[in-house]
PDB file of N, CA and C in Angstrom:
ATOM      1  N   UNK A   1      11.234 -15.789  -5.741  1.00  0.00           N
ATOM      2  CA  UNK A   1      12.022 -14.777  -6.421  1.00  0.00           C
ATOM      3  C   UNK A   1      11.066 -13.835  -7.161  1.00  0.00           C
ATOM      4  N   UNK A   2      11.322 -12.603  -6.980  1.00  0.00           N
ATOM      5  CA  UNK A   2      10.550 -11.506  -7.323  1.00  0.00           C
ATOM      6  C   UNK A   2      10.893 -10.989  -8.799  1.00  0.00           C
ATOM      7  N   UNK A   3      10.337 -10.643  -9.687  1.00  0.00           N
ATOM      8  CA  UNK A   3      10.660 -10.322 -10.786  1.00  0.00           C
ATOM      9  C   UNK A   3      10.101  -8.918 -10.928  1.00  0.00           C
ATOM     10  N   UNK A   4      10.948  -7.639 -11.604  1.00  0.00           N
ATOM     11  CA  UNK A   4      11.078  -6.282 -11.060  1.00  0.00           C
ATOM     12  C   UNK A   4      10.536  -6.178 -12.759  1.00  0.00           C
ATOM     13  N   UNK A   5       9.556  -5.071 -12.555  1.00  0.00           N
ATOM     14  CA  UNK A   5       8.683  -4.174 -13.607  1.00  0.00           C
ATOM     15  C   UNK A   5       8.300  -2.506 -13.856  1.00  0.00           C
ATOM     16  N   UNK A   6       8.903  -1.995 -14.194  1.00  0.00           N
ATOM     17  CA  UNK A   6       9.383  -0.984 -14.450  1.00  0.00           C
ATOM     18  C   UNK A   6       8.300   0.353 -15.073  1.00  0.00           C
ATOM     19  N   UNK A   7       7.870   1.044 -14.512  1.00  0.00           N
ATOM     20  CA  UNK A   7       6.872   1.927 -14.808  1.00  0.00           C
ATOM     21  C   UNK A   7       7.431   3.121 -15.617  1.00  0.00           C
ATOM     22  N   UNK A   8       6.729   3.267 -16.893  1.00  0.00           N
ATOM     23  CA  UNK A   8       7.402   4.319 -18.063  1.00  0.00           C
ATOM     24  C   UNK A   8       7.689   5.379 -17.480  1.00  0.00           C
ATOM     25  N   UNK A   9       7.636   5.718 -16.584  1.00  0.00           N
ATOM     26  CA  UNK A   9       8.309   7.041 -16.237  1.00  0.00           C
ATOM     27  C   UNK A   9       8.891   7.215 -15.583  1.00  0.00           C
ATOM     28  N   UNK A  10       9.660   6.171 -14.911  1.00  0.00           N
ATOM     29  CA  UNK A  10      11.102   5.394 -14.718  1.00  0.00           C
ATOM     30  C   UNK A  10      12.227   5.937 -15.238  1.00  0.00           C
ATOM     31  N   UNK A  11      12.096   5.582 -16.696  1.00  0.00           N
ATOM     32  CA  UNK A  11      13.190   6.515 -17.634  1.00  0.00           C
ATOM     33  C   UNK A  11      13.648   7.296 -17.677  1.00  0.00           C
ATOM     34  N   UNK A  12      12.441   8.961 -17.483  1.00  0.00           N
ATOM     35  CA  UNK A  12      12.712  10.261 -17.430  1.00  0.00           C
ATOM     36  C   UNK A  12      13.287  10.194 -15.355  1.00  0.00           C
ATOM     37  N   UNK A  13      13.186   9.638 -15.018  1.00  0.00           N
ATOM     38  CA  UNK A  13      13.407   9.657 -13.065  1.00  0.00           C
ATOM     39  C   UNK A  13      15.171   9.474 -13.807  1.00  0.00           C
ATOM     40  N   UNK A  14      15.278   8.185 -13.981  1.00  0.00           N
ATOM     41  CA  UNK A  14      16.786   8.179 -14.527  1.00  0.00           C
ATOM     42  C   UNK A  14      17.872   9.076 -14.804  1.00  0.00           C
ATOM     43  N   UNK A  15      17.591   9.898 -15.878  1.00  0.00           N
ATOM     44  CA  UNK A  15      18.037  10.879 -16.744  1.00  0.00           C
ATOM     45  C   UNK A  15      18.246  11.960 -15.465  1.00  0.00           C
ATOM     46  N   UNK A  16      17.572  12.152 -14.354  1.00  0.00           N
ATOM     47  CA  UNK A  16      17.905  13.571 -13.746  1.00  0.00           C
ATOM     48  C   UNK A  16      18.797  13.105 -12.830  1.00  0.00           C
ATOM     49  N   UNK A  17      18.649  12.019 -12.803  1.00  0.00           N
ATOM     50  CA  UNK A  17      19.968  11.063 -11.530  1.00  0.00           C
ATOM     51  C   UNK A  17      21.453  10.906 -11.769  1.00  0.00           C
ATOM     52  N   UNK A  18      22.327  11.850 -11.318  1.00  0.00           N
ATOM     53  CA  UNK A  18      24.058  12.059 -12.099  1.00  0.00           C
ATOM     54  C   UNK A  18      24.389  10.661 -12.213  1.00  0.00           C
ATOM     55  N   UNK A  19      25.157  10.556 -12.570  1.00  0.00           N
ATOM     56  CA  UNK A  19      25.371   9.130 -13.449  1.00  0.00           C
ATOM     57  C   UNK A  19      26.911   8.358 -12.322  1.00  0.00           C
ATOM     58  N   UNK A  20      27.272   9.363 -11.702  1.00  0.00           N
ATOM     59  CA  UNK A  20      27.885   8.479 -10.118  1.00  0.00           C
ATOM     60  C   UNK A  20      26.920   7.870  -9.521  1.00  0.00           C
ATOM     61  N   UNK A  21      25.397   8.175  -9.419  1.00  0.00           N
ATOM     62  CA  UNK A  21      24.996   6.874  -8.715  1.00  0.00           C
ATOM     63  C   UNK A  21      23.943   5.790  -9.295  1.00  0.00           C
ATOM     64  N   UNK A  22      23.994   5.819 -10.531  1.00  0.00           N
ATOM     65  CA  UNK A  22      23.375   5.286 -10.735  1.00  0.00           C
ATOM     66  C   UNK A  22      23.837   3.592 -10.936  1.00  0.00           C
ATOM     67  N   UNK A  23      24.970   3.371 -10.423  1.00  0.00           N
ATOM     68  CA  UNK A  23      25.575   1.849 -10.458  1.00  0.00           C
ATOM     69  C   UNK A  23      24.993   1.473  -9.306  1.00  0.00           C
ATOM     70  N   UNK A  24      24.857   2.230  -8.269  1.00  0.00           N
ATOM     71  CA  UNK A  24      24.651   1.936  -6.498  1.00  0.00           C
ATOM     72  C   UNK A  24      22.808   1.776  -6.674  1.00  0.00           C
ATOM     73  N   UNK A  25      22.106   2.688  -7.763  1.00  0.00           N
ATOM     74  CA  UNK A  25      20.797   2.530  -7.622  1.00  0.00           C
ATOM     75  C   UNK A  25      20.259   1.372  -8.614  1.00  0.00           C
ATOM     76  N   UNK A  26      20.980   1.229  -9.406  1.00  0.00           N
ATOM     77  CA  UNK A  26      20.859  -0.385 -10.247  1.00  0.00           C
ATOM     78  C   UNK A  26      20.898  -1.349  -9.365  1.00  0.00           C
ATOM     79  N   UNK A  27      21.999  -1.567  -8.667  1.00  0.00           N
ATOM     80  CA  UNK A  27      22.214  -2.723  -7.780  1.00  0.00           C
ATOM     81  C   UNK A  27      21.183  -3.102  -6.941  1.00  0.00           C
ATOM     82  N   UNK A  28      20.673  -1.976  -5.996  1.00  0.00           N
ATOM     83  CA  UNK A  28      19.495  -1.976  -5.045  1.00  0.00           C
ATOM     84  C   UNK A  28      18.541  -2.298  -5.684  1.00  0.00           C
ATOM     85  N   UNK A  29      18.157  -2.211  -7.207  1.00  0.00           N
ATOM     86  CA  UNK A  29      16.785  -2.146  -7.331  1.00  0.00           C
ATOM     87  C   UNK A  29      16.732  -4.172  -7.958  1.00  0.00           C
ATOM     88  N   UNK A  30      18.384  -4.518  -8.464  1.00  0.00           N
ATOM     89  CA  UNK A  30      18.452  -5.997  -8.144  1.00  0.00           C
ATOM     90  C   UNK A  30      18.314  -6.719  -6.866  1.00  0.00           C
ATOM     91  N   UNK A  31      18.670  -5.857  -5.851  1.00  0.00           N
ATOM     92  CA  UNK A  31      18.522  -6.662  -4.435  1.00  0.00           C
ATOM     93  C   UNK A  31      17.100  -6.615  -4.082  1.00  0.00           C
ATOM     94  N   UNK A  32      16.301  -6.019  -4.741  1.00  0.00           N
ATOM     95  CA  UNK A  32      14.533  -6.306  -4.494  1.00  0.00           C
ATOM     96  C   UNK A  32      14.202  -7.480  -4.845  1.00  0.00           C
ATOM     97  N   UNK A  33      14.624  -7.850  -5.562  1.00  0.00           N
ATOM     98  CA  UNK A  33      14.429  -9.747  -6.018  1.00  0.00           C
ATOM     99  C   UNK A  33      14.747 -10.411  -5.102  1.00  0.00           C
ATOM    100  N   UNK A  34      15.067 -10.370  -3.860  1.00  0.00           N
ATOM    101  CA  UNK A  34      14.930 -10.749  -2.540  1.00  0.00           C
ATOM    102  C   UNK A  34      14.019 -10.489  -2.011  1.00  0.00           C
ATOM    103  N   UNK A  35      12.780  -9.461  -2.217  1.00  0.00           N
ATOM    104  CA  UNK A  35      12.029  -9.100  -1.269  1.00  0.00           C
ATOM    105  C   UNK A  35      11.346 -10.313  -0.793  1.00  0.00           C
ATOM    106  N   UNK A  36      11.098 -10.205   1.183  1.00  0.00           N
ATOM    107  CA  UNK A  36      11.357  -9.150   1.710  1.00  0.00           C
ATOM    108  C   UNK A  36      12.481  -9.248   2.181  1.00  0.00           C
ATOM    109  N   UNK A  37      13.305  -9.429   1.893  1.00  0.00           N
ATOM    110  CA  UNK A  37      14.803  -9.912   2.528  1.00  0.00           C
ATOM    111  C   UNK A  37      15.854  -8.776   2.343  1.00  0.00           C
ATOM    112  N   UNK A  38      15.169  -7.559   2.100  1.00  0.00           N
ATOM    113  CA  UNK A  38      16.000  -6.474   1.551  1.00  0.00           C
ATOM    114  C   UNK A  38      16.362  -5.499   2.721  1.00  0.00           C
ATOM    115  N   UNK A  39      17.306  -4.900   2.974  1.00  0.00           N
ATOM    116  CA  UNK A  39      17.574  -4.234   4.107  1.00  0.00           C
ATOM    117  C   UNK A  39      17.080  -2.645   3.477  1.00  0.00           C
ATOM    118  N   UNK A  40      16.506  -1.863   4.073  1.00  0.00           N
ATOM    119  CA  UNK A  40      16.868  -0.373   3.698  1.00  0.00           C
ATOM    120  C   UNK A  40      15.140  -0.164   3.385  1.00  0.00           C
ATOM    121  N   UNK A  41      14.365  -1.208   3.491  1.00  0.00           N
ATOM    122  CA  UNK A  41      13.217  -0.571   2.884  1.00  0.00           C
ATOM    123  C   UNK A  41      12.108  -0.471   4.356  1.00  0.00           C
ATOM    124  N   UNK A  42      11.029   0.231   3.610  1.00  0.00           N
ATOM    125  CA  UNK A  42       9.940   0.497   4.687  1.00  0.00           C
ATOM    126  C   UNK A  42       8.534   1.015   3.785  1.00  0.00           C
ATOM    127  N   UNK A  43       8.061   0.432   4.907  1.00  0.00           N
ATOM    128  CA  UNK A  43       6.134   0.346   4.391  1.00  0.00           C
ATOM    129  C   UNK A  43       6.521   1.489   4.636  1.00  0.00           C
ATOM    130  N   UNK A  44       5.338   2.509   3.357  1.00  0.00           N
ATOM    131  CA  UNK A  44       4.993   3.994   3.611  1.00  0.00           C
ATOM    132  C   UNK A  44       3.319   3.565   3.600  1.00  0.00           C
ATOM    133  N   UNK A  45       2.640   4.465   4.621  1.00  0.00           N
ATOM    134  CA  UNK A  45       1.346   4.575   5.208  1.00  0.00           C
ATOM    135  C   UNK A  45       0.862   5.444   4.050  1.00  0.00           C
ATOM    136  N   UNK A  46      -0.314   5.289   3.935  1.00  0.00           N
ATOM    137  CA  UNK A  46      -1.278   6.885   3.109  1.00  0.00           C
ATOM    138  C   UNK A  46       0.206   7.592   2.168  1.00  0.00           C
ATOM    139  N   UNK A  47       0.688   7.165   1.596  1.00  0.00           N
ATOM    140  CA  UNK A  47       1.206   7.658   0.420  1.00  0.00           C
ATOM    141  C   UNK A  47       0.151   7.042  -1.037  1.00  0.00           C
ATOM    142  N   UNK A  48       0.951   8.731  -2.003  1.00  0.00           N
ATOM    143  CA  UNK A  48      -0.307   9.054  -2.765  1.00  0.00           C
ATOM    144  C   UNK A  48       0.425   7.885  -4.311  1.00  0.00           C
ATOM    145  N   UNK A  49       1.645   7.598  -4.017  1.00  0.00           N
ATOM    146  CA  UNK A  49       2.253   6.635  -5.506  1.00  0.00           C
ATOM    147  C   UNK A  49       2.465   4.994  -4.917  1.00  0.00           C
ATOM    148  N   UNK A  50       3.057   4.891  -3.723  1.00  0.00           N
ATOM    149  CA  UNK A  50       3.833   3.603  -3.686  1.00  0.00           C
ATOM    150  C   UNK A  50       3.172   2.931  -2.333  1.00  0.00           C
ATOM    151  N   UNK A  51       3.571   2.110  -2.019  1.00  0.00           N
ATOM    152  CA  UNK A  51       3.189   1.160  -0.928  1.00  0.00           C
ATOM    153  C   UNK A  51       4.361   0.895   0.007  1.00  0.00           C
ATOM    154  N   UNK A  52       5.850   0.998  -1.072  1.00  0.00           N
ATOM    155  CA  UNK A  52       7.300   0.632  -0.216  1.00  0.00           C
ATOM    156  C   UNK A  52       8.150   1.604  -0.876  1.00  0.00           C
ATOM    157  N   UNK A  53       9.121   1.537  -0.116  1.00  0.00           N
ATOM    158  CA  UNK A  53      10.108   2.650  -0.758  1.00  0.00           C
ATOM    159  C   UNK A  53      11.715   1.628   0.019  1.00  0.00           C
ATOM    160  N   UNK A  54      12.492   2.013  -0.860  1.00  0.00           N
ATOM    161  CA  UNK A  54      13.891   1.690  -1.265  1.00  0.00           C
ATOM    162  C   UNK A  54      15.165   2.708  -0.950  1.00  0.00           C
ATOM    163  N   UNK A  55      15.651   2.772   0.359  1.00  0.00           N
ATOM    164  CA  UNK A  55      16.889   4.143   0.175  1.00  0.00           C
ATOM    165  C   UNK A  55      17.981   3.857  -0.237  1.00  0.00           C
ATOM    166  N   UNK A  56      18.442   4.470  -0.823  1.00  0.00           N
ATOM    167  CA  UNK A  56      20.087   4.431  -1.564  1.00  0.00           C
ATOM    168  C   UNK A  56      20.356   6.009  -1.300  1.00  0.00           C
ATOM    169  N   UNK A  57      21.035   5.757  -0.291  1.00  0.00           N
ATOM    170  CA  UNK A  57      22.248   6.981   0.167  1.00  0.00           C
ATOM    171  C   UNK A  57      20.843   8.220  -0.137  1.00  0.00           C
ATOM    172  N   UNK A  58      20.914   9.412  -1.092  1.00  0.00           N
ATOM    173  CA  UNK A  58      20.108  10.668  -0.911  1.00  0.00           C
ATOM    174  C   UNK A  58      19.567  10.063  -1.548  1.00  0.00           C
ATOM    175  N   UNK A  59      18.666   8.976  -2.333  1.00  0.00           N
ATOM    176  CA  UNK A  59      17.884   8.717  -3.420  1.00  0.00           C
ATOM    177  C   UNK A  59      16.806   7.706  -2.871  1.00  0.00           C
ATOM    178  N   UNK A  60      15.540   7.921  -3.521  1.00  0.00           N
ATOM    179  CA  UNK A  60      14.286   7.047  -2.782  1.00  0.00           C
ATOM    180  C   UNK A  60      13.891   5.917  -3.965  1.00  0.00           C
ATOM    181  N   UNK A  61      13.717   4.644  -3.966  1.00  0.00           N
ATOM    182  CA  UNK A  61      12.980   4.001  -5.171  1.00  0.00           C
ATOM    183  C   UNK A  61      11.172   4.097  -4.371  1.00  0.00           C
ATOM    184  N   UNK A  62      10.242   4.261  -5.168  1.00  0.00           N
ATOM    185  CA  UNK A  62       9.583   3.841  -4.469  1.00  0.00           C
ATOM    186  C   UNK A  62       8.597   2.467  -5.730  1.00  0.00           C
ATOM    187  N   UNK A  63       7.968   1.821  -4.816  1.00  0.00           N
ATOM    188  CA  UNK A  63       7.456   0.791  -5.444  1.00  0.00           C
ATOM    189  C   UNK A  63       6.328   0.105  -4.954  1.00  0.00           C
ATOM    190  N   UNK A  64       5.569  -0.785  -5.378  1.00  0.00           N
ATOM    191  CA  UNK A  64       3.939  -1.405  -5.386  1.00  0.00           C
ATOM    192  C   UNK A  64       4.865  -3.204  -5.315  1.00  0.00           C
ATOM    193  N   UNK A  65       4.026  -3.951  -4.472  1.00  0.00           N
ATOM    194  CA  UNK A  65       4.409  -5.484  -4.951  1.00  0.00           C
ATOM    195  C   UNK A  65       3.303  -6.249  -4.989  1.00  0.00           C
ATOM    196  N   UNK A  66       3.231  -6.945  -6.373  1.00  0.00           N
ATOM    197  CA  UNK A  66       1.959  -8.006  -6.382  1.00  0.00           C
ATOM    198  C   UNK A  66       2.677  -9.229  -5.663  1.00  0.00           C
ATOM    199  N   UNK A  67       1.847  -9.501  -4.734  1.00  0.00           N
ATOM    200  CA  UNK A  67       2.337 -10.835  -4.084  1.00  0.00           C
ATOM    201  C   UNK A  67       1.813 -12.198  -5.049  1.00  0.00           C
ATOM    202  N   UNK A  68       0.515 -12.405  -5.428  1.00  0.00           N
ATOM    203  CA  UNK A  68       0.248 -12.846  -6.059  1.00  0.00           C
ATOM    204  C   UNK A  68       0.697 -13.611  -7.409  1.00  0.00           C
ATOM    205  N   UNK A  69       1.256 -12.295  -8.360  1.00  0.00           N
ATOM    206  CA  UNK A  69       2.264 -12.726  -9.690  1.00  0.00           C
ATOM    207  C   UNK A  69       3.854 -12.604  -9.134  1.00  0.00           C
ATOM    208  N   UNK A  70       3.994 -12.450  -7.565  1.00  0.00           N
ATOM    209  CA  UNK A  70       5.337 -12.179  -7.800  1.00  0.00           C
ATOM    210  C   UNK A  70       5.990 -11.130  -8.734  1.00  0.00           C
ATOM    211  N   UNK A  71       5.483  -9.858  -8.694  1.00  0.00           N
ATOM    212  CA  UNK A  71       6.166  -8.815  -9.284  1.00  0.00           C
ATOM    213  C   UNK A  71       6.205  -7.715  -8.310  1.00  0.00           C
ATOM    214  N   UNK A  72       7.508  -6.623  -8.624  1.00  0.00           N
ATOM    215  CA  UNK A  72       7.723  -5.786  -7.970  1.00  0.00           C
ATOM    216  C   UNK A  72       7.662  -4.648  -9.026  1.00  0.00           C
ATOM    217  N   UNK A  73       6.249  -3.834  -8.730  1.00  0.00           N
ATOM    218  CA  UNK A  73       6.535  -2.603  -9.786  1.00  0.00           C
ATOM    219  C   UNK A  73       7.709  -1.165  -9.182  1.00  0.00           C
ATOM    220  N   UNK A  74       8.457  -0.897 -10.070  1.00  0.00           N
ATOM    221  CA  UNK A  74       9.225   0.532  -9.515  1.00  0.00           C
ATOM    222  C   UNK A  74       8.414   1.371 -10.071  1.00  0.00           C
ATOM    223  N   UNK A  75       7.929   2.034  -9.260  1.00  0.00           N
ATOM    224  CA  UNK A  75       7.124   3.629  -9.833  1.00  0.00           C
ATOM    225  C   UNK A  75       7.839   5.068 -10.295  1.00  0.00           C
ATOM    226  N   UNK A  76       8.616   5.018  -9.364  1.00  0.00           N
ATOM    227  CA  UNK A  76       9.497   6.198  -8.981  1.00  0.00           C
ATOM    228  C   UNK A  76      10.584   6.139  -8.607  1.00  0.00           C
ATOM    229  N   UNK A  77      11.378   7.118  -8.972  1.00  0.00           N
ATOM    230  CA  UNK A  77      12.919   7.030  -8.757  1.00  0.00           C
ATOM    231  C   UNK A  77      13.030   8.685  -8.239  1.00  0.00           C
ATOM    232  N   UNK A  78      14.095   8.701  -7.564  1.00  0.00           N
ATOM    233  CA  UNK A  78      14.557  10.270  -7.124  1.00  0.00           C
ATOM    234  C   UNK A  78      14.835  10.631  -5.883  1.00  0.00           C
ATOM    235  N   UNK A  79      15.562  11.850  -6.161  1.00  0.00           N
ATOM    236  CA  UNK A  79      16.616  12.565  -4.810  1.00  0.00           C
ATOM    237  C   UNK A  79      15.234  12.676  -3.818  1.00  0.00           C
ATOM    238  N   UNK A  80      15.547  12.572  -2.382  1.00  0.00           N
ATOM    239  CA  UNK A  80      14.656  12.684  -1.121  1.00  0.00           C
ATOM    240  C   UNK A  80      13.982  13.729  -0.982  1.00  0.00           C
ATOM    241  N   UNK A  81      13.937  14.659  -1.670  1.00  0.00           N
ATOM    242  CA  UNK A  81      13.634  15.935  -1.581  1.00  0.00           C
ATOM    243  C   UNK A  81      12.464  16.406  -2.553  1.00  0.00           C
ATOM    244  N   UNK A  82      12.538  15.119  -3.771  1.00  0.00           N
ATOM    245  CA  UNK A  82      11.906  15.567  -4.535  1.00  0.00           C
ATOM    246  C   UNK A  82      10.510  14.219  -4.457  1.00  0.00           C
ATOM    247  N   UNK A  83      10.989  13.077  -4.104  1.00  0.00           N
ATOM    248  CA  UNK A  83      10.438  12.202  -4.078  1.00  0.00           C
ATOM    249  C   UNK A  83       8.751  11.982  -3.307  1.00  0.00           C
ATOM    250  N   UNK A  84       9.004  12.805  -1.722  1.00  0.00           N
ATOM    251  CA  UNK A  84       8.126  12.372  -1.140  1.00  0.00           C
ATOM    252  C   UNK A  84       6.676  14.016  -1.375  1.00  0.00           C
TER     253      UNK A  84
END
């Protein structure tokens, strides 16, 4: 079981996200505590923040995982457009 860690600028990603989805992007970022058992995600190659990324409908999580401590950092949050 993966335990999810949250990068400070997380917060401000939040705040620009309308608040209809942010129940649907909470949930997903609990179903990472499954990783890798999570449906919806994919290795990103030569990206300049994350290692994996997370889709929820127009919205990207992206994220780093220590296999090691068992943690899943979220880096980034945001609409597809703005994300990559």
């Amino acid at each position: 079981m993966f335990r999810i860690v949250y990068a400070k600028s997380v917060s401000k990603d939040l705040k620009k996200i309308p608040p209809v989805s942010l129940p649907k992007i909470k949930q997903g970022i609990e179903s990472l505590t499954n990783f890798p058992n999570t449906p919806q995600i994919k290795h990103l190659k030569n990206h300049p923040v994350a290692d994996y990324r997370l889709r929820i409908g127009n919205y990207r999580i992206l994220f780093d995982v220590d296999w090691e401590r068992m943690d899943i950092y979220i880096l980034k949050i945001g609409h597809r457009k703005d994300v990559y």
